[in-house]
Protein backbone atom coordinates (compact mmCIF):
# COMPACT_ATOMS: atom_id res chain seq x y z
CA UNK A 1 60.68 94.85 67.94
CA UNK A 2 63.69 96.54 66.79
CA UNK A 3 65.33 99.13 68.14
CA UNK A 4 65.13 101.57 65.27
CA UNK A 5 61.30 100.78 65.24
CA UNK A 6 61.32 101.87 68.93
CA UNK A 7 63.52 104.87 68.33
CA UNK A 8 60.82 105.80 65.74
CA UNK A 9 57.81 105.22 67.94
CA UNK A 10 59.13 107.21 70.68
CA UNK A 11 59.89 110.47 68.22
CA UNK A 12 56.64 109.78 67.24
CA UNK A 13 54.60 109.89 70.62
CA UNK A 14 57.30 112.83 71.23
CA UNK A 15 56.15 114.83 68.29
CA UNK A 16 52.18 113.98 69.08
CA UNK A 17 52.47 115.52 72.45
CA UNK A 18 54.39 118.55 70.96
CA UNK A 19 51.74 119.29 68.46
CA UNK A 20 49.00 118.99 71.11
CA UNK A 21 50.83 121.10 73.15
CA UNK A 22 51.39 123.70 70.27
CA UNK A 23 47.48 123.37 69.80
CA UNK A 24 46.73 123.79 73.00
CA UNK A 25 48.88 126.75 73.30
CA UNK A 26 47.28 128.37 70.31
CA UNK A 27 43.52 127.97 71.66
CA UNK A 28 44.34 129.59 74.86
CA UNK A 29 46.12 132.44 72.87
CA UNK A 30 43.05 133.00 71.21
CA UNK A 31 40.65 132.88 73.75
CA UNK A 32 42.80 134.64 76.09
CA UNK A 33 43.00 137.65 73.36
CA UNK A 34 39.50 137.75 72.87
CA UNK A 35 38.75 137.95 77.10
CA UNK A 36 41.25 140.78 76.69
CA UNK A 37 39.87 142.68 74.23
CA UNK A 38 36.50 142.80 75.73
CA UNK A 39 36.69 142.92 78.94
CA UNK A 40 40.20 144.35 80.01
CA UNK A 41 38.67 147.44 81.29
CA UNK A 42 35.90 145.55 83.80
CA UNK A 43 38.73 143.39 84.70
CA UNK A 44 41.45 145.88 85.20
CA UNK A 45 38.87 148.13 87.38
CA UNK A 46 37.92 144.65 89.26
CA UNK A 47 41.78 144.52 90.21
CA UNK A 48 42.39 147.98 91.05
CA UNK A 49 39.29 147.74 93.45
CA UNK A 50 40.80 144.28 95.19
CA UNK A 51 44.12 144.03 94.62
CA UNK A 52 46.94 146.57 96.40
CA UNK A 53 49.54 144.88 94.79
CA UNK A 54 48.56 145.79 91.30
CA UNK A 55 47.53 149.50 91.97
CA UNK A 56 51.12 149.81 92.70
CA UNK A 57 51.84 148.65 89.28
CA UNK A 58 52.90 150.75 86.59
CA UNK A 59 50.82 150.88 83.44
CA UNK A 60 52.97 148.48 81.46
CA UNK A 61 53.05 146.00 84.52
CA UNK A 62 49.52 146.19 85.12
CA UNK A 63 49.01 145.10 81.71
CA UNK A 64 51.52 142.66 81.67
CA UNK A 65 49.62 141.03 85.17
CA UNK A 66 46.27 141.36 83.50
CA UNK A 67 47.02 139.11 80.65
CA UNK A 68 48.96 136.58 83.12
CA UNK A 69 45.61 136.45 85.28
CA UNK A 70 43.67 135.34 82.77
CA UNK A 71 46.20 132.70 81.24
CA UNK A 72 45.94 131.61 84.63
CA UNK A 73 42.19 131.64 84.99
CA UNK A 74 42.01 130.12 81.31
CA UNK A 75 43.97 127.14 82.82
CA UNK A 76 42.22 126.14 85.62
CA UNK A 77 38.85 124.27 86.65
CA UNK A 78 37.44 126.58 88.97
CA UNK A 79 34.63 124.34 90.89
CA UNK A 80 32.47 126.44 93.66
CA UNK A 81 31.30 124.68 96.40
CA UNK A 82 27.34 125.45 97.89
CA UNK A 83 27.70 128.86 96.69
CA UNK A 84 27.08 130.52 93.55
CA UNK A 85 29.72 131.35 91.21
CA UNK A 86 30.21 134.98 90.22
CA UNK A 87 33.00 136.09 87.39
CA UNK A 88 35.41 138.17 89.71
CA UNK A 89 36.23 135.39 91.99
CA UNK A 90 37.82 133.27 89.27
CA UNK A 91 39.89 136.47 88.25
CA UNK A 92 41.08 137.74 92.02
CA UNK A 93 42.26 133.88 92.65
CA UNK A 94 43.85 133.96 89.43
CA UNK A 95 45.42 137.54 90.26
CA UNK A 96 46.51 136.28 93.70
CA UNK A 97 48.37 133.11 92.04
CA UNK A 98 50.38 135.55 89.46
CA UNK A 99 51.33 137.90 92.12
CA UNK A 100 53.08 135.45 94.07
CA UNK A 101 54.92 134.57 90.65
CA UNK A 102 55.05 137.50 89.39
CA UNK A 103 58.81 137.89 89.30
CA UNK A 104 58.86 134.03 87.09
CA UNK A 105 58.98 132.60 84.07
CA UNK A 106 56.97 129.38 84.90
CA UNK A 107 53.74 130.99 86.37
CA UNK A 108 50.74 128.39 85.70
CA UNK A 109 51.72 125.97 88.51
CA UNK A 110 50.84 123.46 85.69
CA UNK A 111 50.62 120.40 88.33
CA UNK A 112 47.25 121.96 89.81
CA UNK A 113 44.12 122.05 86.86
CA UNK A 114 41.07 122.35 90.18
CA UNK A 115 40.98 125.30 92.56
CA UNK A 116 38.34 124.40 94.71
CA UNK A 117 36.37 127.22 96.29
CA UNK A 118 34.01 127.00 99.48
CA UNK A 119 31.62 130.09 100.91
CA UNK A 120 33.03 130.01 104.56
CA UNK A 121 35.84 128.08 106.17
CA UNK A 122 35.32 124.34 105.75
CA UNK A 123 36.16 121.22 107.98
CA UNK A 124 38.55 118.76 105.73
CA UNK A 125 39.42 115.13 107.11
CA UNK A 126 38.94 114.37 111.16
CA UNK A 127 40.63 117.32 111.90
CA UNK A 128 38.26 119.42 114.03
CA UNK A 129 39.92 122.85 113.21
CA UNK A 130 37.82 124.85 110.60
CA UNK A 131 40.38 125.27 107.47
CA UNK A 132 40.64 128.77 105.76
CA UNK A 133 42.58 126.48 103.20
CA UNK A 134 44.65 123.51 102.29
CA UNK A 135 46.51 122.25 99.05
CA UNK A 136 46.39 118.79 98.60
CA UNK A 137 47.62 116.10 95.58
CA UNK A 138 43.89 116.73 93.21
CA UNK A 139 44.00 120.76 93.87
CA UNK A 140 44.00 123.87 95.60
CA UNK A 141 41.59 124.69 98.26
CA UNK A 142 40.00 128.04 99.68
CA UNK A 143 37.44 129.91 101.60
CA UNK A 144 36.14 132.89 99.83
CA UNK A 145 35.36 134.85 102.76
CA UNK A 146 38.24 134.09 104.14
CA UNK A 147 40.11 135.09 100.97
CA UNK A 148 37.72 138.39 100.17
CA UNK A 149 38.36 139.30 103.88
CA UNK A 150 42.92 139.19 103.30
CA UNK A 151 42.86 141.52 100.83
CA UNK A 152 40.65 144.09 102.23
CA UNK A 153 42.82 144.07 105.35
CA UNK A 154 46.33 144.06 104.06
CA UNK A 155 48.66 144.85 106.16
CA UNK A 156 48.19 142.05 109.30
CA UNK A 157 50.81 139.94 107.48
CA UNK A 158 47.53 137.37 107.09
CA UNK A 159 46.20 136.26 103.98
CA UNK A 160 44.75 132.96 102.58
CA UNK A 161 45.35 133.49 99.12
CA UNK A 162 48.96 134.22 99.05
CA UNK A 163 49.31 131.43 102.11
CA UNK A 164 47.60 128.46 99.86
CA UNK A 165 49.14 130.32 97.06
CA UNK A 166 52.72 129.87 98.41
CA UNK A 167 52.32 126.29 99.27
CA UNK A 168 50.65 125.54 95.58
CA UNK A 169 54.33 126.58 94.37
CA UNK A 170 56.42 124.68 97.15
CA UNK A 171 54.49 121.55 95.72
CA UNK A 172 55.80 122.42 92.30
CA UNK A 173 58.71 123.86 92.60
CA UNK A 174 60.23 122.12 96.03
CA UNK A 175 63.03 119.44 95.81
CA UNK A 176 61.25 116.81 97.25
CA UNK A 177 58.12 116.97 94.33
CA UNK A 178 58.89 116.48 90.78
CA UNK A 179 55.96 117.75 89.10
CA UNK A 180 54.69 120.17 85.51
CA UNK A 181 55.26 123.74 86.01
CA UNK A 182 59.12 123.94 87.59
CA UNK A 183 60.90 127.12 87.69
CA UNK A 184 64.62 126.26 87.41
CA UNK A 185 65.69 129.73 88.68
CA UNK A 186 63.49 129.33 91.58
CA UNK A 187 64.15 125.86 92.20
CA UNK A 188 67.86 125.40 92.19
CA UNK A 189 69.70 129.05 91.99
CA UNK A 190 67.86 130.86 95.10
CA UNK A 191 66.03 127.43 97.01
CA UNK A 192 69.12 126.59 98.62
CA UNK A 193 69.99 130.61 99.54
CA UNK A 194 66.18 130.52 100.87
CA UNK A 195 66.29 126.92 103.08
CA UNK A 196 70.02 128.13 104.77
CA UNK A 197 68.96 131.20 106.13
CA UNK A 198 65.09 130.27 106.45
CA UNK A 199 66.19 127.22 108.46
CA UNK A 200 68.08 129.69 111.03
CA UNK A 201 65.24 131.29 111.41
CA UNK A 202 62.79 128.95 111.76
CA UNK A 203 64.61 126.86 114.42
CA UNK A 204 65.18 129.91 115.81
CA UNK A 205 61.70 130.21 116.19
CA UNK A 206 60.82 126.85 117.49
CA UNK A 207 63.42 127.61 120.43
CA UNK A 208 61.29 130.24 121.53
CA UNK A 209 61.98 133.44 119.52
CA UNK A 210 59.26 135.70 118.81
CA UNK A 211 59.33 138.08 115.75
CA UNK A 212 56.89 139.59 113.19
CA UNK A 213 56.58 135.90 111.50
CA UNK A 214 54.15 134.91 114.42
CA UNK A 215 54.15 131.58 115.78
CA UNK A 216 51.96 129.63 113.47
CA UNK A 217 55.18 130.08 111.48
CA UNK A 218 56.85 127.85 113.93
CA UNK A 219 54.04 125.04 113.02
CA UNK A 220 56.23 123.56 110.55
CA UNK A 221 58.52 124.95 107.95
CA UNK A 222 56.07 124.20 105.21
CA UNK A 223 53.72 126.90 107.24
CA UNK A 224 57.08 128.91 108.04
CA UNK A 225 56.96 129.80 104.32
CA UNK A 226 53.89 130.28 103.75
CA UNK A 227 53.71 132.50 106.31
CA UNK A 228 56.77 134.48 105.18
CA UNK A 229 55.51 134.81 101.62
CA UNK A 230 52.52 137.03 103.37
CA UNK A 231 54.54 138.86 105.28
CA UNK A 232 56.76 139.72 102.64
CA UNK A 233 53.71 141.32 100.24
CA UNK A 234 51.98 142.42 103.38
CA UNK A 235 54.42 143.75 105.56
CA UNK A 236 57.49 144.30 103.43
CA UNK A 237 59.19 147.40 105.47
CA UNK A 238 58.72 145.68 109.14
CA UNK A 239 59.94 142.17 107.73
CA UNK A 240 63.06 143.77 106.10
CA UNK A 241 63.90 145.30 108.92
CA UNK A 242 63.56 142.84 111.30
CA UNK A 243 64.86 140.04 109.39
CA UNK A 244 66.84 141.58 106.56
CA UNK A 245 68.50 138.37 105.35
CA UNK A 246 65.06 136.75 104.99
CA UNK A 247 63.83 139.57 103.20
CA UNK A 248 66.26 139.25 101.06
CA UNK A 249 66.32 135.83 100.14
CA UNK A 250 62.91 135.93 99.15
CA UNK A 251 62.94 138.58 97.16
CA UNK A 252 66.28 136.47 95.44
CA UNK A 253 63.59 133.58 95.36
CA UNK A 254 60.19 135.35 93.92
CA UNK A 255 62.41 137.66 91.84
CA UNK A 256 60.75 140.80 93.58
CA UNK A 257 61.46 143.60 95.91
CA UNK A 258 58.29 145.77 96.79
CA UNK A 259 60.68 148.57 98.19
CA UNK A 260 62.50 148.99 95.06
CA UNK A 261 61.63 150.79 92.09
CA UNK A 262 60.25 148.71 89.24
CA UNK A 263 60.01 145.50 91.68
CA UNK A 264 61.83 142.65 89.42
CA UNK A 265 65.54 142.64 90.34
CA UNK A 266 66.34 140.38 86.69
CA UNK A 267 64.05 140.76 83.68
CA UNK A 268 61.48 137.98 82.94
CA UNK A 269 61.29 136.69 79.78
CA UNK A 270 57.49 135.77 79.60
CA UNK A 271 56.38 132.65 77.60
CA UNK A 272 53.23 134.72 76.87
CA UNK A 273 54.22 137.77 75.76
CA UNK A 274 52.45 137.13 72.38
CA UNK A 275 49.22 137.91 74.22
């Protein structure tokens, strides 16, 4: 076969994917619209009721959060495990992914299309430890009492959502993993900023220093930030005080700072803004 023939075959293919894409893209405009328009003030009052993060929100941010959520939820598989399925749980998983990335352009962690979601905290493997959670190659894995029970206590620096949350995006976004969904800003202009001053810490830590992290963070520095991503929405005033370079280099990472007015530090140009 001649080159020009392959040349041609391969704009082809190209052009089929983009068009599917484009398709694809225009469906979930649609049916994200419509969810909008009729139920954005159910949803919006399910959020204010669960969700501190976004009843700190101004109104244009809360709106803007809204419609990520359910691009998010329009996304993914949700697939409930020995327990019945109700509507809010798809959205406060959803809301708990977007507030994590927030403060990014790439916010559908496109790698992951199953979140997985058991009553109670599950046993996984031959690992006798009950899990609260886990995120694994086929999807993303979580308790909902577990989950309901982080964000009505929100201030112990412990939640299950953000914590599977944050390791969902490390799979993504991480050097090691080349997968769908990378955030280039996250990836390459703050990761490095993140891993030199993390890594202090976190050996640090497996020397014997106690702070506010706690010492699952010690576990392993995939669980070291995990951990720190909760603390950070959790406990944002303690953890910038006690580690202010941390603090900092997350919010440099996640393009947020809680303690400052208006949260982003750089403006996000959203894919979606259509919606």
């Amino acid at each position: 076969m001649g080159s020009g023939i392959i040349f041609c075959l391969i704009v082809a293919v190209a052009g089929g994917f983009a068009f599917a894409r484009y398709l694809r893209d225009r469906y979930l405009a649609q049916r994200v619209k419509e969810l909008y328009d009729a139920k954005h003030t159910a949803y919006d009052a399910i959020l204010q009721q669960y969700i501190p993060y976004y009843r700190h929100l101004d109104a244009v941010q809360k709106d803007r959060f809204l419609k990520r959520t359910l691009i998010f939820k329009a996304t993914k598989h949700f697939e409930f495990i020995e327990m019945k399925e109700e509507e809010h749980m798809s959205l406060l998983i959803s809301a708990a992914a977007v507030q994590l990335t927030f403060g990014l352009r790439h916010f559908l962690m496109d790698h992951f299309h199953k979140i997985y979601v058991m009553k109670r905290a599950y046993h996984f493997g031959l690992l006798s430890v009950p899990f609260q959670g886990h995120v694994s190659e086929d999807g993303i894995y979580l308790s909902w009492n577990n989950f309901l029970n982080s964000f009505a206590n929100y201030t112990d620096g412990d939640n299950v959502g953000l914590h599977e949350m944050a390791h969902a995006l490390a799979y993504v976004n991480f050097p090691e993993h080349e997968h769908d969904g990378e955030d280039e800003v996250f990836q390459y202009r703050w990761f490095k900023t993140f891993t030199g001053i993390g890594r202090e810490v976190f050996n640090r830590m497996q020397a014997g220093e106690m702070n506010l992290l706690g010492s699952y963070a010690a576990t392993n520095y995939q669980e070291f930030w995990a951990v720190c991503v909760e603390n950070f929405f959790e406990r944002p005033e303690a953890f910038k005080l006690q580690l202010p370079e941390l603090y900092n280099a997350i919010c440099k990472l996640l393009n947020q700072d809680l303690l400052k007015p208006g949260i982003f530090l750089e403006a996000v140009f959203d894919d979606y803004s259509q919606y």
